[in-house]
C-alpha atoms as a PDB file:
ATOM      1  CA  UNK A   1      92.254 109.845 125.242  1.00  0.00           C
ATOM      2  CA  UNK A   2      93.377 111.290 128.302  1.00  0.00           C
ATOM      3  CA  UNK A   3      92.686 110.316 131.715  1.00  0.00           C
ATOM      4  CA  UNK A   4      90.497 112.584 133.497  1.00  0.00           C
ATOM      5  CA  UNK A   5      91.002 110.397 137.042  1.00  0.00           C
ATOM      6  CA  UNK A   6      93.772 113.092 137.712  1.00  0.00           C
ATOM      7  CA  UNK A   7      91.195 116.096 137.475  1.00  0.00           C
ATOM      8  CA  UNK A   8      87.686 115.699 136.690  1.00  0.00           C
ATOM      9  CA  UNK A   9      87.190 119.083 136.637  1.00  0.00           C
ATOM     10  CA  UNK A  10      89.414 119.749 133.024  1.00  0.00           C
ATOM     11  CA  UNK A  11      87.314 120.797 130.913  1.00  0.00           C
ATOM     12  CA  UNK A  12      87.312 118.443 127.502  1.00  0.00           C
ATOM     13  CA  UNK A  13      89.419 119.488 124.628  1.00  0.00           C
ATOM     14  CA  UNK A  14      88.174 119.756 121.148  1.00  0.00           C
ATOM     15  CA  UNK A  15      90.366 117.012 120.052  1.00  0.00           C
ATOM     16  CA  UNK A  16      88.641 114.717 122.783  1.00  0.00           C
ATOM     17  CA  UNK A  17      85.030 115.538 122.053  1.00  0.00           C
ATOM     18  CA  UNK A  18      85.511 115.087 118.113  1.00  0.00           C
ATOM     19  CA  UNK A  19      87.920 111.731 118.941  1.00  0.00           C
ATOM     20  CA  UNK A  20      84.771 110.101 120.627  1.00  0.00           C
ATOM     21  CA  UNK A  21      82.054 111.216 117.983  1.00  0.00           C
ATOM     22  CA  UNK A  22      80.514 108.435 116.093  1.00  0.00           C
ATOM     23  CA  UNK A  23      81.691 110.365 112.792  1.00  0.00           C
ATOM     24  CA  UNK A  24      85.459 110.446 113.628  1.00  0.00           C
ATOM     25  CA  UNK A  25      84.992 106.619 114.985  1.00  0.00           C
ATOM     26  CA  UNK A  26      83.728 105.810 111.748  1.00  0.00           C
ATOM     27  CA  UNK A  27      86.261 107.687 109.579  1.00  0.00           C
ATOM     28  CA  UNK A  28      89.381 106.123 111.305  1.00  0.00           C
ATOM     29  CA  UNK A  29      87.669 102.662 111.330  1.00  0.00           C
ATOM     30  CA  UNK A  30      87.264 102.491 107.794  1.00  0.00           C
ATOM     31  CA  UNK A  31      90.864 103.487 107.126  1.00  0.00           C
ATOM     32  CA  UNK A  32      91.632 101.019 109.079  1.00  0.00           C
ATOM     33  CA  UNK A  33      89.329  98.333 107.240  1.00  0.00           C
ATOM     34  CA  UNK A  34      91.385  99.820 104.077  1.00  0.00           C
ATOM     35  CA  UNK A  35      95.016 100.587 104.814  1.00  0.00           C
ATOM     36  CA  UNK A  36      95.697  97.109 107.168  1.00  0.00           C
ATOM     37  CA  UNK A  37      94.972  94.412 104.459  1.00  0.00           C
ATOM     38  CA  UNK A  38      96.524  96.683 101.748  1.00  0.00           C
ATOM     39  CA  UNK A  39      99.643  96.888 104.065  1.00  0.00           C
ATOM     40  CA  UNK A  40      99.548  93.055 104.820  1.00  0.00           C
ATOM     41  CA  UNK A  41      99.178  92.222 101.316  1.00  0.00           C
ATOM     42  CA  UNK A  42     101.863  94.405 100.558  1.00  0.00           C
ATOM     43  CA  UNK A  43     104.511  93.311 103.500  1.00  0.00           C
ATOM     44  CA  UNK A  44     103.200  89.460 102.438  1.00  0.00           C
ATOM     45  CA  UNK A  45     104.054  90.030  98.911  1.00  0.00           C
ATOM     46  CA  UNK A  46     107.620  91.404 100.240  1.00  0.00           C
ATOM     47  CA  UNK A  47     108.161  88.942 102.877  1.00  0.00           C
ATOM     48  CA  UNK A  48     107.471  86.342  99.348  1.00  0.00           C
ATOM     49  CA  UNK A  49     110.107  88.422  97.234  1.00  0.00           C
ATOM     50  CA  UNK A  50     112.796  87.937 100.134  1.00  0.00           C
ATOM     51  CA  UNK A  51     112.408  84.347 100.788  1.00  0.00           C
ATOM     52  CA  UNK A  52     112.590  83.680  96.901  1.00  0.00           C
ATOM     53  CA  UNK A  53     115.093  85.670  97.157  1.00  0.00           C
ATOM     54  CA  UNK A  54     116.917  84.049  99.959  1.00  0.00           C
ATOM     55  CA  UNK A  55     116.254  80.545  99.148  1.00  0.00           C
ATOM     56  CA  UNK A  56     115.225  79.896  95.695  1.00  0.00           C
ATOM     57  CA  UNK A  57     117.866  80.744  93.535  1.00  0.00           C
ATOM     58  CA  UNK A  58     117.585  78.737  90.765  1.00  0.00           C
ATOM     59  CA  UNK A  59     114.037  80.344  90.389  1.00  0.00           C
ATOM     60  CA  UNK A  60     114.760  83.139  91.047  1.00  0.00           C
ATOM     61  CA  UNK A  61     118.158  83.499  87.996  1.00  0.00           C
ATOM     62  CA  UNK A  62     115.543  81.743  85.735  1.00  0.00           C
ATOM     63  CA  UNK A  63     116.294  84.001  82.452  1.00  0.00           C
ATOM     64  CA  UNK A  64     112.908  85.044  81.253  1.00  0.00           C
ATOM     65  CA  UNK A  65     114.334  87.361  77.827  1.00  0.00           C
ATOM     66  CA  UNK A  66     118.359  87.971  77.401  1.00  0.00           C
ATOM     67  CA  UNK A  67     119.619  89.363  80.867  1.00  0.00           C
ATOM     68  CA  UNK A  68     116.128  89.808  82.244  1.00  0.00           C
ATOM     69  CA  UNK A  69     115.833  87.411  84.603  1.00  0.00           C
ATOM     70  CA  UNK A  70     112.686  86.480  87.114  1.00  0.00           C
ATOM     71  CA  UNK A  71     114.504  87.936  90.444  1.00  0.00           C
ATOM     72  CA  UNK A  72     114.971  91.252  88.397  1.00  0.00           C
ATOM     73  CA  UNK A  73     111.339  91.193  87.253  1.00  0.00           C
ATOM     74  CA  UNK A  74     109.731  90.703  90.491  1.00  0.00           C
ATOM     75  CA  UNK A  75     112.028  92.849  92.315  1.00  0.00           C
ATOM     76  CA  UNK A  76     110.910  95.521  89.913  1.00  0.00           C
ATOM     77  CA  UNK A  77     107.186  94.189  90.421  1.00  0.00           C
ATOM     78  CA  UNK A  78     107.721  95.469  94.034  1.00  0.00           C
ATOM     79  CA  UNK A  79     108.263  99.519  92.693  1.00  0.00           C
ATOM     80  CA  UNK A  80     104.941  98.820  90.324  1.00  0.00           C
ATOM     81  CA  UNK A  81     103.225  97.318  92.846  1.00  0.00           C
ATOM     82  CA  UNK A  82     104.232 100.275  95.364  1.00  0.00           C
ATOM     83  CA  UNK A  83     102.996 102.853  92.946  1.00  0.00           C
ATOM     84  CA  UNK A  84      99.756 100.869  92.128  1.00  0.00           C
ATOM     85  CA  UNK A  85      99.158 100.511  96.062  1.00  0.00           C
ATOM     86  CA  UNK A  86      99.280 104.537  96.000  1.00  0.00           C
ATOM     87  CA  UNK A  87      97.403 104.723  93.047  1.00  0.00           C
ATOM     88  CA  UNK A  88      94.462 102.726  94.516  1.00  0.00           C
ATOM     89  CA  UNK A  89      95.209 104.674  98.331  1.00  0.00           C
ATOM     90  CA  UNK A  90      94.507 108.273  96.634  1.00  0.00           C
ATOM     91  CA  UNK A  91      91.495 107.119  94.582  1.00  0.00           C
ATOM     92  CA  UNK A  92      90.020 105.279  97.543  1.00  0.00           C
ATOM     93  CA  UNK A  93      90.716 108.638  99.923  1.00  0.00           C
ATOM     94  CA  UNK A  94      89.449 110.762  97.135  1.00  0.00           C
ATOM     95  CA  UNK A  95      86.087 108.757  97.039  1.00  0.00           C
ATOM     96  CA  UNK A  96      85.501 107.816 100.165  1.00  0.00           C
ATOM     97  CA  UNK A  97      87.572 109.177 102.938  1.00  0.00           C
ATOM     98  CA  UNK A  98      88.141 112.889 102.274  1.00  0.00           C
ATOM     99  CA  UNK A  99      84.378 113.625 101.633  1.00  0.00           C
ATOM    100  CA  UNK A 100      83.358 113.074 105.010  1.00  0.00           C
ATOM    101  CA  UNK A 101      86.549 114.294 106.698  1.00  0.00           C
ATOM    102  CA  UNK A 102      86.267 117.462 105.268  1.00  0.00           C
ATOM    103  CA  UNK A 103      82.349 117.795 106.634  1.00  0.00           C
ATOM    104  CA  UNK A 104      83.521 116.742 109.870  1.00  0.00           C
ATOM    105  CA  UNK A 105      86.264 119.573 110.029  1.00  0.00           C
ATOM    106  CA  UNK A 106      83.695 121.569 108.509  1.00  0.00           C
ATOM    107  CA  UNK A 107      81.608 121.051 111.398  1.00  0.00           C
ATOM    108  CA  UNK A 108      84.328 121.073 114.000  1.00  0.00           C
ATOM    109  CA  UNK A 109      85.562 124.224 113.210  1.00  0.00           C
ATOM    110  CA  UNK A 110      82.200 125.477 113.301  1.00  0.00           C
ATOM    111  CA  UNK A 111      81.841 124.163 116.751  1.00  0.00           C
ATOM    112  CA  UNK A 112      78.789 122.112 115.412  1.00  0.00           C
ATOM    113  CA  UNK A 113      79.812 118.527 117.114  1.00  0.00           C
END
C-alpha cells in the first residue's frame, strides 16, 4: 500500500480500496496457503535430487533396467513431478481460486466494493 503520510488528501485508488477488502485478503491468503508448501515441497524434493546427486554416487549409478539407471530416473521424476505440480495448480485455481476472483473483478469493475 502506499503511504498516505505524504498527502492525506490523495484520494484512494481502486487498487488500494480492493487490496484492503476482506475478499481480496482472503483470495491472496489462500494462494498463499496453496502455492508456498507446493513450492517447498517442490524446491525440498530438488534440493534431495542435488545432494544425491552431489554426494551419493554409488546410489545414484545404481542400474535399475539396462542403461536406466536411478540418477536418470529421478532426474526425470523432477519433469513429471513439474508437470503434476501444474496439473494439481490449474485444477486447484479452476476450483477454488478463479470462482471468486472473477466475482470480485466482477464487482470491482462495477464499482460495487
Amino acid at each position: 500500500m502506499t503511504d498516505r503520510t505524504m498527502d492525506p488528501l490523495q484520494p484512494e485508488t481502486d487498487y488500494e480500496r480492493v487490496e484492503r477488502s476482506p475478499e481480496f485478503q482472503a483470495l491472496r491468503s489462500r494462494f498463499r496457503r496453496f502455492v508456498f508448501p507446493m513450492t517447498a515441497l517442490f524446491l525440498g524434493w530438488y534440493l534431495l535430487y542435488v545432494l544425491l546427486a552431489a554426494y551419493a554416487h554409488d546410489f545414484m549409478s545404481t542400474t535399475v533396467v539396462g542403461n536406466i539407471n536411478v540418477g536418470l530416473l529421478l532426474g526425470l521424476g523432477q519433469f513429471v513431478s513439474t508437470f503434476v505440480i501444474t496439473m494439481v495448480y490449474a485444477s486447484w485455481a479452476n476450483k477454488r481460486q478463479d470462482p471468486i476472483a472473477d466475482e470480485l473483478r466482477q464487482r470491482i469493475e462495477g464499482r460495487d466494493l
